[in-house]
Protein backbone atom coordinates (compact mmCIF):
# COMPACT_ATOMS: atom_id res chain seq x y z
CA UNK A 1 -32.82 -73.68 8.12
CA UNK A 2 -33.15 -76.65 5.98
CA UNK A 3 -31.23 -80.13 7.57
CA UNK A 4 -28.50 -79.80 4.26
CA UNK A 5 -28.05 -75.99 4.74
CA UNK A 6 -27.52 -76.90 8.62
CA UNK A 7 -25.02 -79.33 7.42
CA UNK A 8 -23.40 -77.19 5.04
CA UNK A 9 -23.38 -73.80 7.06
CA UNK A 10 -23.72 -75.28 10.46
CA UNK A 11 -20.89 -78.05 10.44
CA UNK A 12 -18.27 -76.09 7.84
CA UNK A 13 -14.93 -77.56 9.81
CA UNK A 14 -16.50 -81.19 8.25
CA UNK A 15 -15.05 -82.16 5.01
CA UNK A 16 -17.33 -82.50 1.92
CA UNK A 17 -16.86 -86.50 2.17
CA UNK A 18 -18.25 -86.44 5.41
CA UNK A 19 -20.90 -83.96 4.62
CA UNK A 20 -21.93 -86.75 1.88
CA UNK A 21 -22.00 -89.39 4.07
CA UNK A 22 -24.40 -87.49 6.27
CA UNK A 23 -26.64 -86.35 3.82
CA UNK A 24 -26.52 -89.84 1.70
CA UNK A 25 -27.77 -91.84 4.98
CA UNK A 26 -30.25 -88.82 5.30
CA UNK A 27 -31.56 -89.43 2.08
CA UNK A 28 -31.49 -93.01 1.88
CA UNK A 29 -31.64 -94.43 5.39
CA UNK A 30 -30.44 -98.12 5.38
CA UNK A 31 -32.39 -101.11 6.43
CA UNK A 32 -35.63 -99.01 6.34
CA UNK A 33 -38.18 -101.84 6.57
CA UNK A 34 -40.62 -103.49 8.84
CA UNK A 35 -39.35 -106.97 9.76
CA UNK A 36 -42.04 -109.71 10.30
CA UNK A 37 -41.31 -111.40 13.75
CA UNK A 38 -39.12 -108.93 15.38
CA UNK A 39 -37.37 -110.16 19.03
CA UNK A 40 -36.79 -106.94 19.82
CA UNK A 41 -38.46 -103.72 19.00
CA UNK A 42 -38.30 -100.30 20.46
CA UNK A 43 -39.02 -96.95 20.23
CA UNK A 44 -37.39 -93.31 20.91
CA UNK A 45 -37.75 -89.56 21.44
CA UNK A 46 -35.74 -87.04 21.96
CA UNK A 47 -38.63 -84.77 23.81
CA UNK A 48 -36.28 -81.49 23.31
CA UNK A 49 -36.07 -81.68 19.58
CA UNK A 50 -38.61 -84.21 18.60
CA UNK A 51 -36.93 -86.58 16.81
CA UNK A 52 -38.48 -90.05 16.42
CA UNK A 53 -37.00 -93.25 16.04
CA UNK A 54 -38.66 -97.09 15.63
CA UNK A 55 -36.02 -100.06 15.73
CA UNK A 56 -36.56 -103.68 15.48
CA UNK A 57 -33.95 -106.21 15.47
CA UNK A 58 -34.21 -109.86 14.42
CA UNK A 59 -31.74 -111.92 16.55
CA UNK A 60 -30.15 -115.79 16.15
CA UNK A 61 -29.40 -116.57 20.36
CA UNK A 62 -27.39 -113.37 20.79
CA UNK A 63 -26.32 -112.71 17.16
CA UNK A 64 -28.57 -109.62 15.07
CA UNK A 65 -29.29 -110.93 12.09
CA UNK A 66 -31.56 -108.53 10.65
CA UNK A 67 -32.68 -104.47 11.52
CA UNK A 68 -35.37 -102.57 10.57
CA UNK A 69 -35.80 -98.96 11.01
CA UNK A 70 -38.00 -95.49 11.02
CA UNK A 71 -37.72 -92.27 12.08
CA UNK A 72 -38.31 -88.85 11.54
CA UNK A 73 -36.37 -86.31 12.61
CA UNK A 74 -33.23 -83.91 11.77
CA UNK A 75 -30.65 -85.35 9.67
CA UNK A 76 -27.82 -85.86 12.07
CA UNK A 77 -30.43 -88.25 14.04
CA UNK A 78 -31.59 -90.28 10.87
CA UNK A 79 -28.38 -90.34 9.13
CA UNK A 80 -26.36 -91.78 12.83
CA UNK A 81 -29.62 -94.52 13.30
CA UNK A 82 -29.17 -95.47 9.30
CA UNK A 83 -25.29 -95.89 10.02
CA UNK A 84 -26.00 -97.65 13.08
CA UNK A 85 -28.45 -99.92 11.43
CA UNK A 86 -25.26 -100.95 9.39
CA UNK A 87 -23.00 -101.92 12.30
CA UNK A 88 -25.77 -103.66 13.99
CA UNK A 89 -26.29 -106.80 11.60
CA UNK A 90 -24.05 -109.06 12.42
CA UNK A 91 -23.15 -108.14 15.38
CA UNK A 92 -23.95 -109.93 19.42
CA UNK A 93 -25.80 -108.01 21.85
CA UNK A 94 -22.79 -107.61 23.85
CA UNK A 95 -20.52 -106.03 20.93
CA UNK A 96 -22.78 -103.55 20.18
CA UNK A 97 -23.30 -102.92 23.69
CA UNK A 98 -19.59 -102.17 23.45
CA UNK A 99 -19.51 -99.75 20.21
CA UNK A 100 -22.53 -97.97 22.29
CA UNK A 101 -19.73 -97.22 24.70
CA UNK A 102 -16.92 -96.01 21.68
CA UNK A 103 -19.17 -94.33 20.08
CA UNK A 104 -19.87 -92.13 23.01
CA UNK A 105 -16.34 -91.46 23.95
CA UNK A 106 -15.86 -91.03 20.05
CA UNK A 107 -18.79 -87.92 19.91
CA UNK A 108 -17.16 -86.32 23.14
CA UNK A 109 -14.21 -85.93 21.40
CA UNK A 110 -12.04 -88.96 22.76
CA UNK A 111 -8.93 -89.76 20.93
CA UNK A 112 -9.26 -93.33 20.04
CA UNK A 113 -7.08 -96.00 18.47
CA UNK A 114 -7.00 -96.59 15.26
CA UNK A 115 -8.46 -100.41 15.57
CA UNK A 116 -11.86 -98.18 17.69
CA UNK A 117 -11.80 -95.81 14.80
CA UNK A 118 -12.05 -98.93 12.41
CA UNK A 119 -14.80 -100.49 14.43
CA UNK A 120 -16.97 -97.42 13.99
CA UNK A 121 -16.95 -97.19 10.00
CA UNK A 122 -18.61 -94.30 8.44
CA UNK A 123 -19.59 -92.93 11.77
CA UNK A 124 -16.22 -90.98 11.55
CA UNK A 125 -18.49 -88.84 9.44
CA UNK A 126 -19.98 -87.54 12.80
CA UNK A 127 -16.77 -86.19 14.36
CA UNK A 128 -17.09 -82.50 14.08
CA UNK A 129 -20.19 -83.30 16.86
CA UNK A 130 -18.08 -82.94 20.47
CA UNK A 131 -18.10 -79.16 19.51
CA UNK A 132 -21.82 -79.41 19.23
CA UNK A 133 -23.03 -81.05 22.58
CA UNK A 134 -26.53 -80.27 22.16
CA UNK A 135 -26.57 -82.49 18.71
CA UNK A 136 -24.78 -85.41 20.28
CA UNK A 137 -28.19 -86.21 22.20
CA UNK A 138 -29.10 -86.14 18.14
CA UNK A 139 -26.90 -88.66 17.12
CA UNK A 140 -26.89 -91.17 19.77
CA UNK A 141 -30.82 -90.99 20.26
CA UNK A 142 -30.82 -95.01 17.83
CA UNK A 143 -28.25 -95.95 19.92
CA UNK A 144 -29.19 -94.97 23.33
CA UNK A 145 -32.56 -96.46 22.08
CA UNK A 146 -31.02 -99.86 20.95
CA UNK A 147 -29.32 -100.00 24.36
CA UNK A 148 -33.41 -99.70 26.07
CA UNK A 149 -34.63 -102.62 23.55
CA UNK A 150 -31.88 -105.00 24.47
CA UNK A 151 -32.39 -104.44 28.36
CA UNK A 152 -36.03 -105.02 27.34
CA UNK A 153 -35.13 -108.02 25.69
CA UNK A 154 -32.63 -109.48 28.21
CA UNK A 155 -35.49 -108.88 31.23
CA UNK A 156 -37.88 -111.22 29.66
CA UNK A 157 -35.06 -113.20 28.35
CA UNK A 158 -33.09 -113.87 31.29
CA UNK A 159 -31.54 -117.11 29.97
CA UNK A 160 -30.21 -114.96 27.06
């Protein structure tokens, strides 16, 4: 089954707006580039499907100021790392340590306040996923993979 006729058959209580919004990051992944002098860069797999994902982030002290991305891999994976590449820029290490967290308790199904909701953008798109454990390991596999490159970055950092 192709990743849009998974979307579309496999994911029907999902409105069509957030069927888009899957299938446009899908598509056209944000922030797919190759930055030049990277602080942090860091790779993923998710050895039960085989997704891929490459991230790099630029950073000002603790601040992201610029992500690059690559992956391969189904489209709930790409589309969440695309979205996530979004909510990264701007953003410290420690908030997006934080949205790692709320966007966990958001995919398990965790009734969250509207300000959490806010935070998380177009990753509302992904909320049909609590009913579908084994793609949650899908759409967090850029964030749980973030979460490895700043640990990375903080142990040979440690004034950081």
């Amino acid at each position: 089954m192709s990743d849009e006729a998974e979307i579309a058959g496999g994911f029907g209580d999902l409105d069509e707006l957030y069927q888009e919004v899957i299938l446009d990051h899908y598509r056209s992944p944000r922030n797919r580039k190759t930055l030049d002098a990277p602080d942090i860069t860091v790779d993923g797999l998710n050895p039960y499907c085989g997704d891929e994902v490459s991230i790099q982030a630029s950073l000002v002290g603790q601040k992201v100021v610029d992500v690059g991305i690559s992956g391969l891999g189904c489209s709930i994976s790409q589309a969440s790392l695309s979205m996530m590449s979004e909510l990264l820029k701007n953003k410290s290490l420690n908030d997006f340590q934080r949205l790692v967290s709320l966007f966990k308790r958001f995919l398990e199904g965790a009734k969250l306040s509207d300000s959490e909701t806010a935070e998380l953008g177009g990753l509302e798109a992904l909320s049909g996923l609590h009913k579908y454990p084994i793609r949650i390991k899908c759409a967090l596999l850029g964030w749980t993979t973030m979460e490895e490159g700043i640990l990375e970055y903080r142990s040979g950092n440690p004034s950081e």
